[in-house]
C-alpha atoms as a PDB file:
ATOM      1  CA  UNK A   1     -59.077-156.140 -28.922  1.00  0.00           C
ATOM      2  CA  UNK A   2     -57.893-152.392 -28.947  1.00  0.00           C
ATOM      3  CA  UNK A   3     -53.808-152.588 -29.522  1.00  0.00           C
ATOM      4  CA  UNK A   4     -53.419-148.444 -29.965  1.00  0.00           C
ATOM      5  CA  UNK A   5     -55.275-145.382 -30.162  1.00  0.00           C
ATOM      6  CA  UNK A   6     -53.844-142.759 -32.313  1.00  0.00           C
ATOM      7  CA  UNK A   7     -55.160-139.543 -32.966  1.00  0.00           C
ATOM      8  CA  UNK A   8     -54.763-137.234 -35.976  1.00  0.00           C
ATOM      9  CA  UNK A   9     -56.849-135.580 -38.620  1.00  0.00           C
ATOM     10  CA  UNK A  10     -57.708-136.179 -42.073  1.00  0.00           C
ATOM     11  CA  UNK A  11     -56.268-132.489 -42.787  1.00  0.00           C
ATOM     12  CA  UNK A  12     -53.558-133.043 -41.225  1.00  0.00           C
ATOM     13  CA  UNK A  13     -54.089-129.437 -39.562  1.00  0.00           C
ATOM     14  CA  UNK A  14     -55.057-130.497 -35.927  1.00  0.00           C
ATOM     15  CA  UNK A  15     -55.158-133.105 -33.310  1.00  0.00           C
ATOM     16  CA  UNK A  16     -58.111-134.375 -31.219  1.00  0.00           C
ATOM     17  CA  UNK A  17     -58.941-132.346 -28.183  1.00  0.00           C
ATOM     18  CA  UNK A  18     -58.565-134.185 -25.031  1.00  0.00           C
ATOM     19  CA  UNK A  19     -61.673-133.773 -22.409  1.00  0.00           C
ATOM     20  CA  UNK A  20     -60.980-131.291 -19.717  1.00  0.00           C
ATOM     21  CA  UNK A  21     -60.848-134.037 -16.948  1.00  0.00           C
ATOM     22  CA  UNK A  22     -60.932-131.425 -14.327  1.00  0.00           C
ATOM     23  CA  UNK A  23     -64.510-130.255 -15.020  1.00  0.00           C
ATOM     24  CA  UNK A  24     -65.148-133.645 -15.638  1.00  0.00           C
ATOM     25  CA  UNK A  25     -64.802-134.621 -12.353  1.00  0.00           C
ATOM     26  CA  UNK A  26     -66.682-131.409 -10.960  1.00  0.00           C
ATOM     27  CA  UNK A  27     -69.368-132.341 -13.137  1.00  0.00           C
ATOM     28  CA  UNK A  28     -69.397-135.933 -11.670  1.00  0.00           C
ATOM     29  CA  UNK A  29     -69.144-134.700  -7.890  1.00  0.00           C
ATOM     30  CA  UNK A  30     -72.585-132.064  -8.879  1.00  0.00           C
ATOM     31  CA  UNK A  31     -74.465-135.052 -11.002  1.00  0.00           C
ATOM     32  CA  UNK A  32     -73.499-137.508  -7.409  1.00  0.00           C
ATOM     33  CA  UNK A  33     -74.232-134.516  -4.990  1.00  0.00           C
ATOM     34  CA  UNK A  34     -77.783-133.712  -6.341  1.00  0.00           C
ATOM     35  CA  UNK A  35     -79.127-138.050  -6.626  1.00  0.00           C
ATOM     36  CA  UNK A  36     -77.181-138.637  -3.112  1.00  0.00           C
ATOM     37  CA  UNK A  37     -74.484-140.792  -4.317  1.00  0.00           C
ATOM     38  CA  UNK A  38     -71.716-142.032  -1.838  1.00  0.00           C
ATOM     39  CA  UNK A  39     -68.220-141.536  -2.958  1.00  0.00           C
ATOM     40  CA  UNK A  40     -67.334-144.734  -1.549  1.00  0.00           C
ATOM     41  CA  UNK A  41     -63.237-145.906  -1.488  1.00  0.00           C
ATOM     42  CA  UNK A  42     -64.086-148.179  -4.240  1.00  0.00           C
ATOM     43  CA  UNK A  43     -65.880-146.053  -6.362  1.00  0.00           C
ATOM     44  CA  UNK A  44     -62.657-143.588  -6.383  1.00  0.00           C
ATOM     45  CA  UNK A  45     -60.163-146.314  -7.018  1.00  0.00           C
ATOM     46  CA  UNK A  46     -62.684-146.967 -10.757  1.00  0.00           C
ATOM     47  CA  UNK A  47     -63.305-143.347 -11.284  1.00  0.00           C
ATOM     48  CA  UNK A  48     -59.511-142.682 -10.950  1.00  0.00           C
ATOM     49  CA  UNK A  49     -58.229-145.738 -12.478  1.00  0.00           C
ATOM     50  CA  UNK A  50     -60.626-145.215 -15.756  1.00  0.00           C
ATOM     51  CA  UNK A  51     -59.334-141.189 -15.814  1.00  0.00           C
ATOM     52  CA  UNK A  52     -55.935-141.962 -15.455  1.00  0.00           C
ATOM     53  CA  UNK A  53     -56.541-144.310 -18.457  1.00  0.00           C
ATOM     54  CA  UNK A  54     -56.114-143.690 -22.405  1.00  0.00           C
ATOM     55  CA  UNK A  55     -57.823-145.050 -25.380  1.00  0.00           C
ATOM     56  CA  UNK A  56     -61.466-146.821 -25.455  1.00  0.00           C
ATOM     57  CA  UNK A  57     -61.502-149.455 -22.234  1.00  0.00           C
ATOM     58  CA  UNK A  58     -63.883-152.499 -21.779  1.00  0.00           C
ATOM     59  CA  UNK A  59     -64.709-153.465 -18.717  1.00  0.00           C
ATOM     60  CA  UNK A  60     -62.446-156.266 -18.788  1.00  0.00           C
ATOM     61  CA  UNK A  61     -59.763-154.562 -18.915  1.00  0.00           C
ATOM     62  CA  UNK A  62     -60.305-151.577 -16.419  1.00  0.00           C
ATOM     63  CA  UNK A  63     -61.097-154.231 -13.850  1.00  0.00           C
ATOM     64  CA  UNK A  64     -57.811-155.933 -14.315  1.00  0.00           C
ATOM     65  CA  UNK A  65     -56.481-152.212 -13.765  1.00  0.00           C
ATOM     66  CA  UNK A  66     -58.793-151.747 -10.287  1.00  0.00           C
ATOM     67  CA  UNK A  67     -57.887-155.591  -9.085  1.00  0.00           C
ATOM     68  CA  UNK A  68     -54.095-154.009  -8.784  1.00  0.00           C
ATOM     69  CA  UNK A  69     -54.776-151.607  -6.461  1.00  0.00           C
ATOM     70  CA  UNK A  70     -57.447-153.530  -4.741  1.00  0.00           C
ATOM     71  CA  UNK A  71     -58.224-157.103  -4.964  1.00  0.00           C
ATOM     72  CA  UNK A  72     -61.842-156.660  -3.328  1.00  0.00           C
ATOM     73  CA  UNK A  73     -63.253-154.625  -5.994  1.00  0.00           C
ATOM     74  CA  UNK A  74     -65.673-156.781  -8.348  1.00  0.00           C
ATOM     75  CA  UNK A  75     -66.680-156.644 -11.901  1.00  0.00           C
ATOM     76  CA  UNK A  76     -70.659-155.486 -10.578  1.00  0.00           C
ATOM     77  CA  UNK A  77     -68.776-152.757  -8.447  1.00  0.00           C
ATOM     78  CA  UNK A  78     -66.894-151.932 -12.130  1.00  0.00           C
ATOM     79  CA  UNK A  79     -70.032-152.201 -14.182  1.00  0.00           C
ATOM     80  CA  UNK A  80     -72.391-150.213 -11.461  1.00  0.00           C
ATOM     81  CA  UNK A  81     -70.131-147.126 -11.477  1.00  0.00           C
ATOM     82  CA  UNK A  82     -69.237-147.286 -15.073  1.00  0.00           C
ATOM     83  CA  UNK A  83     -72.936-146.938 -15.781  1.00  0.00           C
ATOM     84  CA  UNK A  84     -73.241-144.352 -13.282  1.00  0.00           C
ATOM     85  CA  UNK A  85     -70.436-142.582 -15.357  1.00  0.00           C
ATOM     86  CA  UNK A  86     -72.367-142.962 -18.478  1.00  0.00           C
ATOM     87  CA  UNK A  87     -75.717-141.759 -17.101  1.00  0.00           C
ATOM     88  CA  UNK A  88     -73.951-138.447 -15.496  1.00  0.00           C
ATOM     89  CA  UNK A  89     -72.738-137.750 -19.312  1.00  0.00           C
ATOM     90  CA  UNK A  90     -68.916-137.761 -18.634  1.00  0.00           C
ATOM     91  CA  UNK A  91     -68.126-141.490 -20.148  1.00  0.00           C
ATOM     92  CA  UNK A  92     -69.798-142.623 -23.337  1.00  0.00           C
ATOM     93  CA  UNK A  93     -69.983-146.093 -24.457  1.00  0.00           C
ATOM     94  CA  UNK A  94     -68.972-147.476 -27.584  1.00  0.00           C
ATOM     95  CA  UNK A  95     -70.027-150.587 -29.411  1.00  0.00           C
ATOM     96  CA  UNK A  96     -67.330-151.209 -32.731  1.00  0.00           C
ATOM     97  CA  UNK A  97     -69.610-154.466 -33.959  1.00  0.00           C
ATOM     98  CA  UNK A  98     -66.897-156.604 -31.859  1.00  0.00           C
ATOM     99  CA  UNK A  99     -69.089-157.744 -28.941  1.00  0.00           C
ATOM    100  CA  UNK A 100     -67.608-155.125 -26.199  1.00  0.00           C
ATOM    101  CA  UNK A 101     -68.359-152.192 -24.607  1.00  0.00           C
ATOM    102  CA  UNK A 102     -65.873-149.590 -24.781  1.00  0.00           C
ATOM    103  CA  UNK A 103     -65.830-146.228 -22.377  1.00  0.00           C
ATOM    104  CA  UNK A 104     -64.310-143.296 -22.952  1.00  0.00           C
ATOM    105  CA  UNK A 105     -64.552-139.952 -21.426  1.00  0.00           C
ATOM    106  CA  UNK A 106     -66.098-137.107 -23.426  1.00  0.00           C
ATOM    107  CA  UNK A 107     -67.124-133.609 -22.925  1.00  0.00           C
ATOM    108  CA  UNK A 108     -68.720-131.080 -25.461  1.00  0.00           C
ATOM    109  CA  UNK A 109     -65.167-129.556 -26.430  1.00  0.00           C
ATOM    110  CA  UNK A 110     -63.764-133.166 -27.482  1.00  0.00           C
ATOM    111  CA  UNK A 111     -65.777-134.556 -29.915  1.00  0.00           C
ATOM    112  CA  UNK A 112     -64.266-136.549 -32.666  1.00  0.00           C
ATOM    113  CA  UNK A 113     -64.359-140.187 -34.799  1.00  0.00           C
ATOM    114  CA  UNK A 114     -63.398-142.906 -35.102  1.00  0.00           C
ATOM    115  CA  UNK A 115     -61.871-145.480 -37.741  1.00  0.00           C
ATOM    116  CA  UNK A 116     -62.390-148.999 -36.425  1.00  0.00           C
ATOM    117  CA  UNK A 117     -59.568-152.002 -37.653  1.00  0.00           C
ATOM    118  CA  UNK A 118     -61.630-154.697 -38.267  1.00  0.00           C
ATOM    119  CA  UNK A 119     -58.720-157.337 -37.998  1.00  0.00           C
ATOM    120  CA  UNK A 120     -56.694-156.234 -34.754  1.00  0.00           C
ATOM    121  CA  UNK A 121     -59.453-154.026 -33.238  1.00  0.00           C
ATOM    122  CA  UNK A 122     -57.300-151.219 -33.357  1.00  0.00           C
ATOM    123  CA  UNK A 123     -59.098-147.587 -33.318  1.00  0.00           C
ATOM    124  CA  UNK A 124     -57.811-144.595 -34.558  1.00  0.00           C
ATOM    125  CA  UNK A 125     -59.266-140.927 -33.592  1.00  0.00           C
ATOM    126  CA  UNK A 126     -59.509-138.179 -35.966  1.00  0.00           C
ATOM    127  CA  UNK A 127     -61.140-134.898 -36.382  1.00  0.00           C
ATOM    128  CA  UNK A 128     -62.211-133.420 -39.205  1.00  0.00           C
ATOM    129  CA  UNK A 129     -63.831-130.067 -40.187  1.00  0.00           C
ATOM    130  CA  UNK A 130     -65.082-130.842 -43.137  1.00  0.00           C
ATOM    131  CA  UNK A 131     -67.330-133.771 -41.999  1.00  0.00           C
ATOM    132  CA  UNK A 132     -67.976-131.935 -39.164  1.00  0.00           C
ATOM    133  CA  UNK A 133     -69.067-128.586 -41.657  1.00  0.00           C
ATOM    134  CA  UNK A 134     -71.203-131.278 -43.965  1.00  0.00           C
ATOM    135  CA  UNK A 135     -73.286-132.561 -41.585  1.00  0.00           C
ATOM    136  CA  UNK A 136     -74.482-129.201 -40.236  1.00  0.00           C
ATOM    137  CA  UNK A 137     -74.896-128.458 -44.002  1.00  0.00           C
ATOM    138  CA  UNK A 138     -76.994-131.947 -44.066  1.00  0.00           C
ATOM    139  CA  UNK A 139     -79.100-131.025 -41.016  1.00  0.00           C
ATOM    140  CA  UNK A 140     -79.754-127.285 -42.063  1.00  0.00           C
ATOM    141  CA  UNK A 141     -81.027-128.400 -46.040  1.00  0.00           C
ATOM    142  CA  UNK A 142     -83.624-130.257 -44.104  1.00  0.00           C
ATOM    143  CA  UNK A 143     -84.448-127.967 -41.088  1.00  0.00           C
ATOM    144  CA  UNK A 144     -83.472-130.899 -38.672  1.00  0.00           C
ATOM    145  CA  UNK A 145     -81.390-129.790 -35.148  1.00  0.00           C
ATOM    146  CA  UNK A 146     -78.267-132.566 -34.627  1.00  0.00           C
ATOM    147  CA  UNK A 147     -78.379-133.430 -30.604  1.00  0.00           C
ATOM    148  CA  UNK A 148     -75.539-135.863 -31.020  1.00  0.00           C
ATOM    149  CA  UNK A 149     -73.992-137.901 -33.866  1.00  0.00           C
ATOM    150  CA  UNK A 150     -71.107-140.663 -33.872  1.00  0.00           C
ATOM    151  CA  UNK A 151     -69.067-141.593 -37.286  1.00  0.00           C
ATOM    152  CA  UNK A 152     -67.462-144.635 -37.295  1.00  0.00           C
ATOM    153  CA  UNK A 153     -65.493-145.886 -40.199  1.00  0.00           C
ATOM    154  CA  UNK A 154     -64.410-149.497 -40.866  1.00  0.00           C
ATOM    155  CA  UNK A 155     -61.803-151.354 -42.757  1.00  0.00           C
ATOM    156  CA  UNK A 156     -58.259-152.641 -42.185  1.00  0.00           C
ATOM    157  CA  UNK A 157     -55.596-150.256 -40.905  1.00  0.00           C
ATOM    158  CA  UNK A 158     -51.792-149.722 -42.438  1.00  0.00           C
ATOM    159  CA  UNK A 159     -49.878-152.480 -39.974  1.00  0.00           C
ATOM    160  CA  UNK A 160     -52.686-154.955 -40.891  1.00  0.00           C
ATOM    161  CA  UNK A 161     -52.367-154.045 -44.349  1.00  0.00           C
ATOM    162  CA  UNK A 162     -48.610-154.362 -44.491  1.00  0.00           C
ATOM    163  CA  UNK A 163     -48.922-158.011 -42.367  1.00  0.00           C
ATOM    164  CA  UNK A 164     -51.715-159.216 -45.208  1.00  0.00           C
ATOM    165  CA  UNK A 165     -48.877-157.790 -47.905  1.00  0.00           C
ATOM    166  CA  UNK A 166     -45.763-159.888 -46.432  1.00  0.00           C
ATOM    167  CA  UNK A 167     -46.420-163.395 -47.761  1.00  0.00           C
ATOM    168  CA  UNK A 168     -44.627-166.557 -45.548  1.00  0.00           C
ATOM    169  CA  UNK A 169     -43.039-168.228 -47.869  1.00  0.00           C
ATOM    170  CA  UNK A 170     -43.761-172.079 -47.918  1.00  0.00           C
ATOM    171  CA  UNK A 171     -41.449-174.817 -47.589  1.00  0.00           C
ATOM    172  CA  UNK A 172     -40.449-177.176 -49.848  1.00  0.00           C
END
């Protein structure tokens, strides 16, 4: 389960770029303009709900979001414009080794990481340059052209750290 997302950087020298949801959407109205996609009532109460939303959402959770502005919508309705989100490139999906999918929106200016709490599910976002300078390093030493890449780190974040730390003490 996802409690927070914070964002920082290793460096402590900048914070993670947000996509620019406005081109987003532009880019979603093109990619549904050119395969003949309606832009049905239903389909805008999702689309809105999920960019009006922070953090990494299942699908769970964004229909519990949709279902309180209107009841009708389903979880197929959810999941078919979701992937349609996904396969126009403005939503990616995550998998943190928890058994959900997680969506977030993306565009070529926002890239970062991520560092996945493997007790409360929390996930923190971070940028760094120097990972970011390595792995072109990485790919150049061995002639090889980076498309894409995801980093995900896990372990067990500060609050779950402090909670193992703070012993109940036993009765008796």
């Amino acid at each position: 389960m996802v409690r927070g997302v914070k964002s920082g950087s290793l460096t402590g020298q900048q914070t993670v770029r947000l996509p620019d949801v406005e081109q987003l959407r532009k880019s979603l109205t093109d990619y549904m303009a050119q395969r003949g996609l309606r832009s049905t009532g239903q389909r805008r109460i999702i689309i809105e709900s999920f960019l009006s939303s922070p953090g990494h959402l299942t699908l769970d959770q964004l229909l519990v979001q949709v279902k309180a502005v209107d009841a009708r919508i389903g979880y197929a309705t959810v999941y078919r414009t979701m992937k349609m989100l996904v396969d126009s490139g403005i939503v990616h999906e995550h998998r943190f080794g928890d058994g959900f999918t997680r969506f977030e929106l993306t565009d070529s200016n926002s890239h970062h990481d991520h560092l996945i709490c493997v007790r409360c599910g929390s996930i923190t976002e971070f940028e760094e340059p120097l990972i970011e300078e390595l792995q072109q390093r990485i790919a150049a030493r061995h002639a090889f052209l980076i498309n894409d890449h995801k980093h995900e780190l896990y372990g067990v974040c500060q609050g779950c750290q402090r909670k193992a730390a703070v012993k109940p003490k036993r009765k008796g």
